[in-house]
Protein backbone atom coordinates (compact mmCIF):
# COMPACT_ATOMS: atom_id res chain seq x y z
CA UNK A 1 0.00 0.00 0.00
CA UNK A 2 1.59 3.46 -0.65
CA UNK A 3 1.89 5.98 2.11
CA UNK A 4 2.00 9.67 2.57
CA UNK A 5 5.87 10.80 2.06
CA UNK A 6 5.49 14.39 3.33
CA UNK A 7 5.62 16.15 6.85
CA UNK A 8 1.81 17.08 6.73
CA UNK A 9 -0.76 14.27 5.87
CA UNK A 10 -4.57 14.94 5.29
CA UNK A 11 -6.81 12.76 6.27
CA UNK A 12 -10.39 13.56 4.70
CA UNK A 13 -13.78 11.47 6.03
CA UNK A 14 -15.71 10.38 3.23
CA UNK A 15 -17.39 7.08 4.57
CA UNK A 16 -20.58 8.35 5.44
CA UNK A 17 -24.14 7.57 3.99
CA UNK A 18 -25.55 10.60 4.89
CA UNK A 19 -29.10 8.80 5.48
CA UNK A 20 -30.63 12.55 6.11
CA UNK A 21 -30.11 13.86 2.76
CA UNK A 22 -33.18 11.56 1.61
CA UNK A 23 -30.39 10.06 -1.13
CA UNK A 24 -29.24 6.86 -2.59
CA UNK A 25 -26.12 8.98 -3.39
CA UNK A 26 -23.00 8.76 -0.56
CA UNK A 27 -23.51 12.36 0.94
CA UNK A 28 -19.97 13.38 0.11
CA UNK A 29 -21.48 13.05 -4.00
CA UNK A 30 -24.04 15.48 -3.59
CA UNK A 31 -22.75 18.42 -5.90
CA UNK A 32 -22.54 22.47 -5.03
CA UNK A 33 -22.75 24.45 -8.64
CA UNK A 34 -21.95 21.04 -10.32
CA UNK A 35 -18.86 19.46 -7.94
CA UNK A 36 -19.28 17.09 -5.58
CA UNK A 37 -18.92 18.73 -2.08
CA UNK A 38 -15.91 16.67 -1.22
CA UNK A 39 -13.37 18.35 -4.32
CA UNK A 40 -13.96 21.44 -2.62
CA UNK A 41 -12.35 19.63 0.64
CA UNK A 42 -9.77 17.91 -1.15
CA UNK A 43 -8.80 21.55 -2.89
CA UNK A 44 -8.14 22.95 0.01
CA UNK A 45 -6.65 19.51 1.74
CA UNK A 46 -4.29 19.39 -1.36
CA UNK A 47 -2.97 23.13 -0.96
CA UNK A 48 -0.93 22.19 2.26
CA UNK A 49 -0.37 18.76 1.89
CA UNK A 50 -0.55 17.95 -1.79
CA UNK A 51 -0.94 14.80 -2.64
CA UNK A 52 -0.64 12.66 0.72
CA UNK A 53 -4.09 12.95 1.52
CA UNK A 54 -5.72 10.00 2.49
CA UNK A 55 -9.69 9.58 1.98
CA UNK A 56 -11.95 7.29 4.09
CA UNK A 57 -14.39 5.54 2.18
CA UNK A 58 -17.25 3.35 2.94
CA UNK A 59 -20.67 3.99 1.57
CA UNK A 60 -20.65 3.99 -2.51
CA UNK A 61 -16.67 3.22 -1.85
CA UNK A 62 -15.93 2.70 -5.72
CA UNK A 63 -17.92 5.69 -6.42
CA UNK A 64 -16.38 8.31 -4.00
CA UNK A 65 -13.13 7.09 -5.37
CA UNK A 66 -13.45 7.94 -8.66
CA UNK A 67 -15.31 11.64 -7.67
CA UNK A 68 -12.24 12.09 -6.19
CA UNK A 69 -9.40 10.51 -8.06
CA UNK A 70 -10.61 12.14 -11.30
CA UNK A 71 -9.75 15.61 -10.08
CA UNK A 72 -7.17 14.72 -7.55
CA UNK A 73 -3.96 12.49 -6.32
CA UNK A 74 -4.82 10.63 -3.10
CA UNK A 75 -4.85 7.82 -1.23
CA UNK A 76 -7.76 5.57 -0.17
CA UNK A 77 -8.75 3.37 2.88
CA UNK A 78 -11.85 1.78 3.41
CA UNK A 79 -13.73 2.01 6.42
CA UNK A 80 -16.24 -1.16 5.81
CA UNK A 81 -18.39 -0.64 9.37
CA UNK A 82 -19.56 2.98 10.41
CA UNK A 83 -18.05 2.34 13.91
CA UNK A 84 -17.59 6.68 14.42
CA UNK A 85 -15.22 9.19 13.45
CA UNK A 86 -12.38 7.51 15.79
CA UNK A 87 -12.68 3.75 14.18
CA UNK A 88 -12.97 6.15 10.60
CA UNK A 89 -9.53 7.24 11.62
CA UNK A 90 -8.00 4.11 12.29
CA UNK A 91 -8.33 2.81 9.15
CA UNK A 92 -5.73 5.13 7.77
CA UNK A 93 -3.12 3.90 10.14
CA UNK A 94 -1.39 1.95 7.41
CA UNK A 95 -1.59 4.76 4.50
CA UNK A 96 0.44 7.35 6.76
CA UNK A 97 4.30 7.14 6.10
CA UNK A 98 7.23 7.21 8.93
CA UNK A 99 8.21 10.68 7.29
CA UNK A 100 4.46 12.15 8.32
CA UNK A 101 4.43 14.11 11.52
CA UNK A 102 1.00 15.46 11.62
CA UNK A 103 -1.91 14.87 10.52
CA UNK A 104 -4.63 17.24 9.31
CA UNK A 105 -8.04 15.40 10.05
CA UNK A 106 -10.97 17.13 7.88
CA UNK A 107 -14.95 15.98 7.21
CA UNK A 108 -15.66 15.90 3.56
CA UNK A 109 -19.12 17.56 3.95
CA UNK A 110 -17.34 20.99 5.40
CA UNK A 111 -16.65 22.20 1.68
CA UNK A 112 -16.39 26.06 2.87
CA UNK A 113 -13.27 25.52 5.24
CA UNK A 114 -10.18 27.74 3.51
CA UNK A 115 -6.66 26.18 2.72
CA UNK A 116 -5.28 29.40 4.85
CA UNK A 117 -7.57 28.20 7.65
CA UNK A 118 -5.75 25.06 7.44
CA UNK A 119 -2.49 26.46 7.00
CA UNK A 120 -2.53 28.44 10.00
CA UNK A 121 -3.61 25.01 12.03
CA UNK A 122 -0.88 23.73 11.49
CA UNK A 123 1.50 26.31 12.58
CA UNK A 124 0.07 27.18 15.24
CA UNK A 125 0.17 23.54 16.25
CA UNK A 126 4.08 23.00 15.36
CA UNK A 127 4.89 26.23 16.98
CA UNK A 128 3.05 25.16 20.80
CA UNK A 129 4.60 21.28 20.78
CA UNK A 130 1.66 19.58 21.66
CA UNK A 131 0.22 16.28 20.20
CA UNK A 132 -3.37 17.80 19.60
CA UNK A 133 -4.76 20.87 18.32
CA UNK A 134 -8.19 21.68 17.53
CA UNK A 135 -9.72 24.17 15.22
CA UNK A 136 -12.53 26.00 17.46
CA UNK A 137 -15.17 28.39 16.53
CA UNK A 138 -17.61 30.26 19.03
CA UNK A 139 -21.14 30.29 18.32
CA UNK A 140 -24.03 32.62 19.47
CA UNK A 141 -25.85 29.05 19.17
CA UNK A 142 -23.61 26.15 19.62
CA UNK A 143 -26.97 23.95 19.96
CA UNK A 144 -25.83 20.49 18.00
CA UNK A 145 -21.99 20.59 18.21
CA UNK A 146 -19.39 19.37 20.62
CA UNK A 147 -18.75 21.68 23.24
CA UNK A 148 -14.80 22.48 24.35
CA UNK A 149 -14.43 22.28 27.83
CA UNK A 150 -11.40 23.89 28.85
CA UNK A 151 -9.62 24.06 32.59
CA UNK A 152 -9.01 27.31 34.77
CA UNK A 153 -5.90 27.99 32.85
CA UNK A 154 -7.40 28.06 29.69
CA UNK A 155 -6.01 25.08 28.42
CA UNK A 156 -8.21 22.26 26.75
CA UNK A 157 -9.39 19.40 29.22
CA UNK A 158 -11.82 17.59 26.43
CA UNK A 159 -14.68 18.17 23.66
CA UNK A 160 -17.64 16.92 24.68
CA UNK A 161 -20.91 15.98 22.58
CA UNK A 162 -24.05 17.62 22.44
CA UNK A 163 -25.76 14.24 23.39
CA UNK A 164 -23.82 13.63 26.19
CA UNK A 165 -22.85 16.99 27.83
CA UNK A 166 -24.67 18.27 31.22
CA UNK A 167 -26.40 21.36 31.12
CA UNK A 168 -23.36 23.05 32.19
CA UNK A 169 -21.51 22.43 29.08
CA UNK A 170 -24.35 22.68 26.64
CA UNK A 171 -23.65 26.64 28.08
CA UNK A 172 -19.97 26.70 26.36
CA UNK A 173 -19.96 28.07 23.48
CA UNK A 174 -16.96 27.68 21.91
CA UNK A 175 -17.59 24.64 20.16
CA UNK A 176 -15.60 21.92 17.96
CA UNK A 177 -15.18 22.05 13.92
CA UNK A 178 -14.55 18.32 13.77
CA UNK A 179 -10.84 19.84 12.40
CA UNK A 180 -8.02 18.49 13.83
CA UNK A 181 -3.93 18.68 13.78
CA UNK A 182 -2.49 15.68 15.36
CA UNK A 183 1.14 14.59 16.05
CA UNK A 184 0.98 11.52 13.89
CA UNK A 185 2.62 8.82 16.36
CA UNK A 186 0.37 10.20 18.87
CA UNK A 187 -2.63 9.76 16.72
CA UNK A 188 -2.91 6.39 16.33
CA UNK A 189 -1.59 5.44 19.72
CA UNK A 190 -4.42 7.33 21.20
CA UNK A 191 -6.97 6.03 19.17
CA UNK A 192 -6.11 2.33 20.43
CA UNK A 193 -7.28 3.75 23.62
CA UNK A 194 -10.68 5.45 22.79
CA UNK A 195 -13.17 2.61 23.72
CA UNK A 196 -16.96 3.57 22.82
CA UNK A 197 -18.50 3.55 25.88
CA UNK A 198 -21.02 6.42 24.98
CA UNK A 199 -24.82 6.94 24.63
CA UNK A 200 -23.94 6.29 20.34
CA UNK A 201 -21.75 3.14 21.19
CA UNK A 202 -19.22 4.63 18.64
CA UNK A 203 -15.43 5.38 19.00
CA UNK A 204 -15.10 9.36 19.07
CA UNK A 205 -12.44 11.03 17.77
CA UNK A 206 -12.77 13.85 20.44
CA UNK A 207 -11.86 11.45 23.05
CA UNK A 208 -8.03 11.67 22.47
CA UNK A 209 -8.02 15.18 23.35
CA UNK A 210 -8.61 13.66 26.97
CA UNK A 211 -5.98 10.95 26.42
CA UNK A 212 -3.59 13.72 25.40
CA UNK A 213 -4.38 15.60 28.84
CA UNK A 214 -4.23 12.56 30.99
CA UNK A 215 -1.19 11.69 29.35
CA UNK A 216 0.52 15.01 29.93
CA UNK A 217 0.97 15.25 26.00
CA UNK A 218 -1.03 18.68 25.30
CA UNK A 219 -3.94 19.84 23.92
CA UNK A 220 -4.92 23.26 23.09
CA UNK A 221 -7.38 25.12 20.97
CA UNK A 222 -7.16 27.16 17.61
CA UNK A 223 -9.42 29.73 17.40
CA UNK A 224 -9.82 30.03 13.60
CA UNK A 225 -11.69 30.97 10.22
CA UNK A 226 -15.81 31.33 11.01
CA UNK A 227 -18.80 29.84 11.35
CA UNK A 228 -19.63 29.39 7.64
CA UNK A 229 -16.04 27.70 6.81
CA UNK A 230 -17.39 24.68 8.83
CA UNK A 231 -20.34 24.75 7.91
CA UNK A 232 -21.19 20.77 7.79
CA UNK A 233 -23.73 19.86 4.83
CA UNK A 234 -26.04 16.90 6.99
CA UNK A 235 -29.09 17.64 5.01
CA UNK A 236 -31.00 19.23 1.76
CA UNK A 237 -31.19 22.11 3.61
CA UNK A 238 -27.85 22.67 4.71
CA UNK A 239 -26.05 21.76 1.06
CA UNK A 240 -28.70 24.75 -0.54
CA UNK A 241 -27.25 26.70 2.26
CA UNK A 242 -23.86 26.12 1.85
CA UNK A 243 -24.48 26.65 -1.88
CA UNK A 244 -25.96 30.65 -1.45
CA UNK A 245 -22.80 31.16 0.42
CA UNK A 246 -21.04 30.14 -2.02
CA UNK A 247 -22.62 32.20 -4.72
């Protein structure tokens, strides 16, 4: 299998059915002015990593594949049970290279987030040494995303979903983008941790952030871009949103 070769790896999520978009089609395939929502990902995923970025597939695997691979160099790894964004992960463990030391994590149905947004992620990550960083946005109304809950010195303690926060943290609004920069050997050392012991039953990617902290490693936030850039298409409404913003 060929791996990523460069210092920055991308890792895009693209297994998804996306049942609430009242579709056959994989919900990364639905198109915004005639491209499928995930290019726009993978344009701005190629700008700082070029072409080590590996995408997750699962639903319509053969068909997200070529969407992407006929506009774009990538890699692929197939995520054949929808076991949550952590297990999603994991199945890129063998497609990142021993050259790779961090990994950009990204949703393919956020196709507003910027390549500068990115950028800026990243060095804000190298420069602080820590094994996670997490894009963050505040939100008048953070109802339906996870929540970061952050210590008295600022610094990040864990991101918490909406489904399983008390009404304490449902308060916070500073909330998560479901973008991530990761020190790759952390990564995947983490994510053999994460058990999926939730109300979902699914392996969250959010819980390393608390493995990082308990582990001394560091996690901190990145306050970056807006509220539009993640933007996360989940159903008809949201893609003819995201497509008036863009125009």
């Amino acid at each position: 299998m060929s791996k990523t070769t460069g210092k920055t790896a991308v890792i895009v999520l693209a297994a998804g059915k996306g049942t609430r978009m009242k579709s056959d089609k994989a919900k990364v395939l639905h198109e915004v002015h005639g491209r499928p929502m995930v290019d726009y990902v993978m344009a701005s995923a190629s700008e700082i990593a070029g072409s080590d970025v590996v995408v997750i597939v699962g639903h319509q695997a053969e068909a997200v594949k070529a969407a992407v691979a006929g506009q774009r160099k990538a890699l692929f790894a197939l995520q054949e049970e929808q076991l949550g964004t952590g297990h999603a992960v994991m199945c890129a463990r063998d497609a990142i290279g021993p050259s790779t030391r961090q990994v950009v994590i990204l949703c393919g149905d956020v196709p507003l987030v910027r390549a500068e947004t990115l950028r800026r992620l990243v060095v804000e990550h190298e420069a602080a040494g820590r094994a996670v960083s997490v894009l963050a946005v505040s939100l008048e109304d953070p109802t339906g995303y996870g929540r970061m809950v952050t210590g008295e010195d600022g610094a990040l303690r864990c991101i918490v979903e909406e489904k399983d926060a008390s009404a304490e943290q449902r308060a916070i609004q500073e909330v998560n983008s479901g973008i991530y920069c990761v020190d790759a050997d952390f990564l995947f050392s983490a994510l053999d941790k994460v058990k999926s012991d939730n109300a979902q039953g699914e392996y969250y990617l959010t819980d390393i952030v608390e493995i990082a902290v308990q582990e001394g490693a560091g996690a901190g936030i990145v306050i970056g871009g807006s509220a539009r850039e993640v933007t996360g298409v989940n159903t008809v409404n949201d893609l003819e949103t995201v497509r008036q913003m863009l125009g």
